[in-house]
PDB file of N, CA and C in Angstrom:
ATOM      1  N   UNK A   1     -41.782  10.275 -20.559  1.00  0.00           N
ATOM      2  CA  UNK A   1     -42.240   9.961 -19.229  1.00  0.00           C
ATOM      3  C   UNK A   1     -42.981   8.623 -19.251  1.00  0.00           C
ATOM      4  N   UNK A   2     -43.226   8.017 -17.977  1.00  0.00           N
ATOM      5  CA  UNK A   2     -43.607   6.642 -17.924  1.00  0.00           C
ATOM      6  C   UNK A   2     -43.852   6.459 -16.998  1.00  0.00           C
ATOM      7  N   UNK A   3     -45.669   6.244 -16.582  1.00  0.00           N
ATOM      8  CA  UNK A   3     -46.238   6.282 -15.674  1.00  0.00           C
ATOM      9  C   UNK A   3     -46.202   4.884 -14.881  1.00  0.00           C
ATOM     10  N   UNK A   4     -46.602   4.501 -13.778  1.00  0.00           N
ATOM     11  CA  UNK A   4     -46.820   3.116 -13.454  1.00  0.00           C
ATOM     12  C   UNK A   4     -47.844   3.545 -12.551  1.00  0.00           C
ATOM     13  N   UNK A   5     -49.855   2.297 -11.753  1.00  0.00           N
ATOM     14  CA  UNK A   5     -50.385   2.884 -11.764  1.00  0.00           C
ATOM     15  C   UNK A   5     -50.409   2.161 -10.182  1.00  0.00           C
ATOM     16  N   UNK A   6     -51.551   2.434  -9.794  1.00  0.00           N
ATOM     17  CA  UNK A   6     -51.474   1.767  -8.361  1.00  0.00           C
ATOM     18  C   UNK A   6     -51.767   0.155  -7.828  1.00  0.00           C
ATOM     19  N   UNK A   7     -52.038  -0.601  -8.766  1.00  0.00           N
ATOM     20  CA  UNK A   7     -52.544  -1.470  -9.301  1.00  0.00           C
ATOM     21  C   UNK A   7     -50.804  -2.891  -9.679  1.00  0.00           C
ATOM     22  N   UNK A   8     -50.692  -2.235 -10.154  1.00  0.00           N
ATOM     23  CA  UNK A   8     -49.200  -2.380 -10.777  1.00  0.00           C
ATOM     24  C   UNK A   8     -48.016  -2.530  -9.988  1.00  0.00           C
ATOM     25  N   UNK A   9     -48.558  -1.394  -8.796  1.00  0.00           N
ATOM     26  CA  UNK A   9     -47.159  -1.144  -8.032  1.00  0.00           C
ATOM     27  C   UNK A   9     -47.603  -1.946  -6.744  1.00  0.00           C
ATOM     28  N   UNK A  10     -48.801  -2.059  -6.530  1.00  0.00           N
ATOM     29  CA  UNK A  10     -48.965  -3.411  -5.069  1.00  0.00           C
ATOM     30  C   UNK A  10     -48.706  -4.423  -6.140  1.00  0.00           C
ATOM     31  N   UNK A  11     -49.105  -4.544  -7.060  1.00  0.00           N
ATOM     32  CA  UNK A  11     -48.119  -6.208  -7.901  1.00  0.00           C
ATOM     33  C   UNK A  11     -46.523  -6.252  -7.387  1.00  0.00           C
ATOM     34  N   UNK A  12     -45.864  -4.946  -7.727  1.00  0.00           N
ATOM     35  CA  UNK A  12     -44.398  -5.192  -7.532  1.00  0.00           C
ATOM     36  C   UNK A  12     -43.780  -4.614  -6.058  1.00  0.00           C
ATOM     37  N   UNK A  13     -44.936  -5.273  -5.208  1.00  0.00           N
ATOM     38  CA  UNK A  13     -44.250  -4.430  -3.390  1.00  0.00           C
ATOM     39  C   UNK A  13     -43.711  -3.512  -3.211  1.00  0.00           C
ATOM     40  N   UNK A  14     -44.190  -2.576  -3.969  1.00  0.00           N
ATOM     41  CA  UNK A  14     -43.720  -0.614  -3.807  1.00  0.00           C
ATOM     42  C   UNK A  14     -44.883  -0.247  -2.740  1.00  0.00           C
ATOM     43  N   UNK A  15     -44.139  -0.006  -1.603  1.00  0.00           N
ATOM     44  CA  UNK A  15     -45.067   0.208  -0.256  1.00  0.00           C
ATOM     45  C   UNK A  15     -44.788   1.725  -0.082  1.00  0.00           C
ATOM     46  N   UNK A  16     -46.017   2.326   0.498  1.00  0.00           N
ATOM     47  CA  UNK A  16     -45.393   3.846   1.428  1.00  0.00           C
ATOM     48  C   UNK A  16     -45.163   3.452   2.423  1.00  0.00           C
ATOM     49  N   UNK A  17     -43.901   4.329   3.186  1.00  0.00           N
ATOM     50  CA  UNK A  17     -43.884   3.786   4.572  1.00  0.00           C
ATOM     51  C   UNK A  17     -44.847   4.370   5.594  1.00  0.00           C
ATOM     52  N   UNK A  18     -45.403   5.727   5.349  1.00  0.00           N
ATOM     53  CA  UNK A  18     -46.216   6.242   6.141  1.00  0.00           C
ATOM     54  C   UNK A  18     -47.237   5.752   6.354  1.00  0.00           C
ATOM     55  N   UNK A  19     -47.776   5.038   4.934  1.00  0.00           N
ATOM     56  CA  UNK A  19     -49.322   4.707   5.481  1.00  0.00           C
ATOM     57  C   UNK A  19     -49.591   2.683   4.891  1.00  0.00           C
ATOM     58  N   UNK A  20     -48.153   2.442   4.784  1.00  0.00           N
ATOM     59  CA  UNK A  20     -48.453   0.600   4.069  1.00  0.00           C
ATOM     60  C   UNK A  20     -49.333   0.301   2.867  1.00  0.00           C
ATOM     61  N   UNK A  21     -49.738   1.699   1.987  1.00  0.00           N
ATOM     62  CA  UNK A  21     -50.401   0.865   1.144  1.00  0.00           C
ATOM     63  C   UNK A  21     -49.341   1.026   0.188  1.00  0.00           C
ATOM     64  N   UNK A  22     -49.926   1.060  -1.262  1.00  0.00           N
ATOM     65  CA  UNK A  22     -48.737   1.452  -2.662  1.00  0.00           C
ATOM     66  C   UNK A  22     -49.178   3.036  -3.215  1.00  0.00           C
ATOM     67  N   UNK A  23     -48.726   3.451  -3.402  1.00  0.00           N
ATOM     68  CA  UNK A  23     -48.324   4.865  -3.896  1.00  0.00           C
ATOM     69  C   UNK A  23     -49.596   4.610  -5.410  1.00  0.00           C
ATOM     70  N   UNK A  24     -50.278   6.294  -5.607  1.00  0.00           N
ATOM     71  CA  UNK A  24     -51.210   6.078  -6.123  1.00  0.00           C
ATOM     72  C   UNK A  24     -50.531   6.465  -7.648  1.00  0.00           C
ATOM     73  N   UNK A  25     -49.381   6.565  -7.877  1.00  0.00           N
ATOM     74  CA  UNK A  25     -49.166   6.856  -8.746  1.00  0.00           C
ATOM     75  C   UNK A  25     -47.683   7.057  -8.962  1.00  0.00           C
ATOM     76  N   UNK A  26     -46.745   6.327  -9.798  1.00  0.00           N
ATOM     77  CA  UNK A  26     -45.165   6.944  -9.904  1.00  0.00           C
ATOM     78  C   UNK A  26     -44.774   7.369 -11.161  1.00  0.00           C
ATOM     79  N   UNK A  27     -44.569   8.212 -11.662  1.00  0.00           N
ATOM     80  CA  UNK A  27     -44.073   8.741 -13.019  1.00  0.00           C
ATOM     81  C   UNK A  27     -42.249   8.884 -13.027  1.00  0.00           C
ATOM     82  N   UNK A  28     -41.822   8.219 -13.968  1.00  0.00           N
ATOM     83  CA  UNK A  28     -40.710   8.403 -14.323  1.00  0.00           C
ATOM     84  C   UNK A  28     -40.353   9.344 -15.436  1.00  0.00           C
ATOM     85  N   UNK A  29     -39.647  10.396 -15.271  1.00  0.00           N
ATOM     86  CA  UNK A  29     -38.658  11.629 -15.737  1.00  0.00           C
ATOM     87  C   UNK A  29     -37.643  10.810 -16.101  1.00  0.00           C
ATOM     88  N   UNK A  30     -37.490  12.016 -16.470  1.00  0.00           N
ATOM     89  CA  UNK A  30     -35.314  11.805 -17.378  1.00  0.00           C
ATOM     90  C   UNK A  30     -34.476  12.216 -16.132  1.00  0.00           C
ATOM     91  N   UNK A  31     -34.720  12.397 -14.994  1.00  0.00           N
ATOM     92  CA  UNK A  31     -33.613  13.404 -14.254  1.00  0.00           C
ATOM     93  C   UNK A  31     -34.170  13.151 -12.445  1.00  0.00           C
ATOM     94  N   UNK A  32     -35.176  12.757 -12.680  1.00  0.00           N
ATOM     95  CA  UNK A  32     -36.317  12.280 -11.555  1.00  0.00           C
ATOM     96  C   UNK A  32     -37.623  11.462 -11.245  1.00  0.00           C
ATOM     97  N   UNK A  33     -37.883  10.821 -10.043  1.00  0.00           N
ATOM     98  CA  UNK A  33     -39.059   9.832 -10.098  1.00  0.00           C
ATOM     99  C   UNK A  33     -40.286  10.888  -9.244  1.00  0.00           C
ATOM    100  N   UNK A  34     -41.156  10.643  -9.503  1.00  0.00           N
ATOM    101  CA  UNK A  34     -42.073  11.603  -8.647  1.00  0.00           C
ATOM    102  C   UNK A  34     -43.042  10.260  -8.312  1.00  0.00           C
ATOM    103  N   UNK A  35     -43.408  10.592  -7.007  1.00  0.00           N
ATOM    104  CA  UNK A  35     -43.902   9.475  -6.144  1.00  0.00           C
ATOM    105  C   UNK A  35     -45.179   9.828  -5.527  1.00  0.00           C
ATOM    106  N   UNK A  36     -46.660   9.619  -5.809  1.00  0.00           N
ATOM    107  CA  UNK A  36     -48.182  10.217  -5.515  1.00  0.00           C
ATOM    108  C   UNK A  36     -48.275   9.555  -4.511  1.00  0.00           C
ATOM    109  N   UNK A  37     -48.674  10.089  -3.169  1.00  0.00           N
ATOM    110  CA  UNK A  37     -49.302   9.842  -2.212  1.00  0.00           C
ATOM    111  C   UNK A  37     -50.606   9.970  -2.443  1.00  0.00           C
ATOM    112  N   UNK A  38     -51.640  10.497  -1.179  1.00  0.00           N
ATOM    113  CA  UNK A  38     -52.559  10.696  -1.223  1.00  0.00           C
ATOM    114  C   UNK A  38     -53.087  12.305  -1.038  1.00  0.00           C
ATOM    115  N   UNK A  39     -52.057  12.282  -0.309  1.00  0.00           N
ATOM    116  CA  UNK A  39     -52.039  13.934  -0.186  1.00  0.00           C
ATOM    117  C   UNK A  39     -50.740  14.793  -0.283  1.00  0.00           C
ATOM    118  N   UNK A  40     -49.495  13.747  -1.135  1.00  0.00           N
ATOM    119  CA  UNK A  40     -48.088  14.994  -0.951  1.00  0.00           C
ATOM    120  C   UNK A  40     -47.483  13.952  -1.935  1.00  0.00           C
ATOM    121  N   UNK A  41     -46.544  14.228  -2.384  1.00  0.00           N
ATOM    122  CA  UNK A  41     -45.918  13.941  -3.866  1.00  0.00           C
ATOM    123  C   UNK A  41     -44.315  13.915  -3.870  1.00  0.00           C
ATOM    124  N   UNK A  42     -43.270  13.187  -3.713  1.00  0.00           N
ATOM    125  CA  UNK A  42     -42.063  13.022  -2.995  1.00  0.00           C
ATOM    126  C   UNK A  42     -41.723  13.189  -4.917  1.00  0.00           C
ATOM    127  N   UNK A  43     -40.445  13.539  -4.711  1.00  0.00           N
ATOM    128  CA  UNK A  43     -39.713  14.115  -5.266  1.00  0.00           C
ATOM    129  C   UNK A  43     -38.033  12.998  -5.404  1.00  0.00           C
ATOM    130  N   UNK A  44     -37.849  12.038  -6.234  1.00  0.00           N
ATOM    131  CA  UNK A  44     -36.816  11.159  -5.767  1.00  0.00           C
ATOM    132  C   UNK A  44     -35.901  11.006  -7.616  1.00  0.00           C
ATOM    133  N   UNK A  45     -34.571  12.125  -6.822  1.00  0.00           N
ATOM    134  CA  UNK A  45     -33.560  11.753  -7.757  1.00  0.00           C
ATOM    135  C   UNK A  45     -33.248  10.385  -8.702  1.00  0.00           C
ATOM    136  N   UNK A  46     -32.925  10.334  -9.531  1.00  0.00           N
ATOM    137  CA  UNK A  46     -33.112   8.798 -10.439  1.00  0.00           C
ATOM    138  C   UNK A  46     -31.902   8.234 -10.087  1.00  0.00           C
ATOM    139  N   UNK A  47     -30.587   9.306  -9.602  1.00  0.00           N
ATOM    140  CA  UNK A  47     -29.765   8.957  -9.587  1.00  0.00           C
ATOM    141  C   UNK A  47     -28.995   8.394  -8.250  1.00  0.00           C
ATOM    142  N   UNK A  48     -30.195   8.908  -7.441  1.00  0.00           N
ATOM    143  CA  UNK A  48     -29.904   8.448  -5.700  1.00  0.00           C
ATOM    144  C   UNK A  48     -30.354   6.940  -5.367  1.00  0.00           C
ATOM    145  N   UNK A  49     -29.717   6.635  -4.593  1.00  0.00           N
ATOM    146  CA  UNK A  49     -29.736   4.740  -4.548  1.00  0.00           C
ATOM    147  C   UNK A  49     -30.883   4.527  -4.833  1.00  0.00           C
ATOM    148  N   UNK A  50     -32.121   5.699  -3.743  1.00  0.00           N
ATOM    149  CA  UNK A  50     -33.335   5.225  -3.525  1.00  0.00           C
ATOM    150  C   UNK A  50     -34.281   5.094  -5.470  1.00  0.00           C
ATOM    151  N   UNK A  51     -33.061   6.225  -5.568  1.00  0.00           N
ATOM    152  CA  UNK A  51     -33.923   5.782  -7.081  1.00  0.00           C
ATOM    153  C   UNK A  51     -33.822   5.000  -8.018  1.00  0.00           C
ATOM    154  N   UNK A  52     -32.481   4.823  -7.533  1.00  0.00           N
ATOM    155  CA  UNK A  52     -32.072   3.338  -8.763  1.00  0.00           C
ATOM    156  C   UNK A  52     -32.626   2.353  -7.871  1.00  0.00           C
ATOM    157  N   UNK A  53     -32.941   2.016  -6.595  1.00  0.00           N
ATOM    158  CA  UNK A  53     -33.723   0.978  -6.363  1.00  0.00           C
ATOM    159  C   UNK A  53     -35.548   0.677  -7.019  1.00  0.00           C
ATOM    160  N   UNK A  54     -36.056   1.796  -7.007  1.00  0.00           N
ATOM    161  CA  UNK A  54     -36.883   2.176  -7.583  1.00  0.00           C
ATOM    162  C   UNK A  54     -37.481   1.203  -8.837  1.00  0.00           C
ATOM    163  N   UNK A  55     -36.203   1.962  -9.826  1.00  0.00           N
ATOM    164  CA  UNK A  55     -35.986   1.633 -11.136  1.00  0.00           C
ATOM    165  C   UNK A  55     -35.940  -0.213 -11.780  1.00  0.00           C
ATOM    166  N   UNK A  56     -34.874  -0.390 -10.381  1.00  0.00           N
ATOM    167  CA  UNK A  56     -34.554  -1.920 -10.754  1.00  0.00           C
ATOM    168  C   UNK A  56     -35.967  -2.658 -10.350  1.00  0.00           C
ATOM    169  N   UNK A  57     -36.613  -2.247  -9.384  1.00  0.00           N
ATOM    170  CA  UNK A  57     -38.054  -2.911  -9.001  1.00  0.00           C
ATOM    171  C   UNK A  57     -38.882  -2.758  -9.939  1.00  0.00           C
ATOM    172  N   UNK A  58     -39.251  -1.660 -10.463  1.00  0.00           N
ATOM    173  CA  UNK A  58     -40.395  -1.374 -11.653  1.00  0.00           C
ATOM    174  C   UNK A  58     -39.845  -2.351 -13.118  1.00  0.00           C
ATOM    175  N   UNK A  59     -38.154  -2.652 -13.652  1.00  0.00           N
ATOM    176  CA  UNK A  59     -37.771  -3.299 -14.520  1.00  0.00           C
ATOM    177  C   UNK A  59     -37.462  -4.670 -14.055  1.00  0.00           C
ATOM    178  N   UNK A  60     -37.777  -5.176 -13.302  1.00  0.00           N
ATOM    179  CA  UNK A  60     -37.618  -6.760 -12.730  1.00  0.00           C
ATOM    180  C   UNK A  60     -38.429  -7.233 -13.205  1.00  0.00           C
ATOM    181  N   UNK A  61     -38.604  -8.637 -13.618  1.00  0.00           N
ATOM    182  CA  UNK A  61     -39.605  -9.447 -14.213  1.00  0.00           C
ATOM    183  C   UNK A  61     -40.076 -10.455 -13.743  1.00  0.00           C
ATOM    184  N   UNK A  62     -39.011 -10.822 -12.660  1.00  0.00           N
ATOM    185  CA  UNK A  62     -39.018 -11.962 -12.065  1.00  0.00           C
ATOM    186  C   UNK A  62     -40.309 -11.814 -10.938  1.00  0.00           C
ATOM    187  N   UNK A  63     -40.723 -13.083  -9.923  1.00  0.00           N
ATOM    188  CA  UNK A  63     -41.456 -13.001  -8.798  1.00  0.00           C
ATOM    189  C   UNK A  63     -40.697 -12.138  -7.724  1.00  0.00           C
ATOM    190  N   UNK A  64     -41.409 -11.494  -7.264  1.00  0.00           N
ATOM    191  CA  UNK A  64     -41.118 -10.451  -5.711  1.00  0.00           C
ATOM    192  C   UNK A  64     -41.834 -10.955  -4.752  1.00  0.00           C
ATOM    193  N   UNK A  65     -40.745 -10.793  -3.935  1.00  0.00           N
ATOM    194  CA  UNK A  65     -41.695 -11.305  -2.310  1.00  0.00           C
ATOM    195  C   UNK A  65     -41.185 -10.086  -1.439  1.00  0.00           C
ATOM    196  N   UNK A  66     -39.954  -9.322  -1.686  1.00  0.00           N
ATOM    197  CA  UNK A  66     -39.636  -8.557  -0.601  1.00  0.00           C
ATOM    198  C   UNK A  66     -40.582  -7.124  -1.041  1.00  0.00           C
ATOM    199  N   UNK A  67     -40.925  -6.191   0.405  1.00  0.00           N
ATOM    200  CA  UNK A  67     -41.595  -4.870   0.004  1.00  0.00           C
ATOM    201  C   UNK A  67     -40.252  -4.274  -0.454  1.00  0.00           C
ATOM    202  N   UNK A  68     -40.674  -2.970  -0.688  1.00  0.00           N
ATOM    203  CA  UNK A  68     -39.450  -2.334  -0.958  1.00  0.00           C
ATOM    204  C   UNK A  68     -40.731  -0.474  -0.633  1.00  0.00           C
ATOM    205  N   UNK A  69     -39.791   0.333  -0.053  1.00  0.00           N
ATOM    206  CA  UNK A  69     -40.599   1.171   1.172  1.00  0.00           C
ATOM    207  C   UNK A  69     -40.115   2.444   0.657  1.00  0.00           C
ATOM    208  N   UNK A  70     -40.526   2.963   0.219  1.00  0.00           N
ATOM    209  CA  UNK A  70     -40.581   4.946  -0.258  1.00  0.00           C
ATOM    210  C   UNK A  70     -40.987   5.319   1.305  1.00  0.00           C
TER     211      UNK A  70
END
């Protein structure tokens, strides 16, 4: 597993859409991404676009300017 923290993820424009800030927490699984709100915890296949978008954002190295919205 492989955490990323909240800190990290407003570095790489991982926005919630409900509330615009960054997610307090994303852990990556073998089979699934689990996504910390503040009060509820989304549940996102690795293998569904949303999760390979996910994936490619957290492994990019380059500068980001676009959000990208759980």
């Amino acid at each position: 597993m492989m955490a990323y923290f909240k800190e990290e993820l407003k570095e790489r424009n991982i926005i919630l859409a409900r509330s615009g800030d960054a997610p307090e927490k994303i852990e990556i699984y073998q089979d699934e991404i689990k996504v910390y709100a503040k009060d509820e915890v989304y549940h996102i296949p690795i293998e569904s676009l949303r999760g390979k978008a996910i994936m490619d954002r957290l492994n990019y190295k380059g500068e980001l300017t676009q959000e990208i919205y759980i």
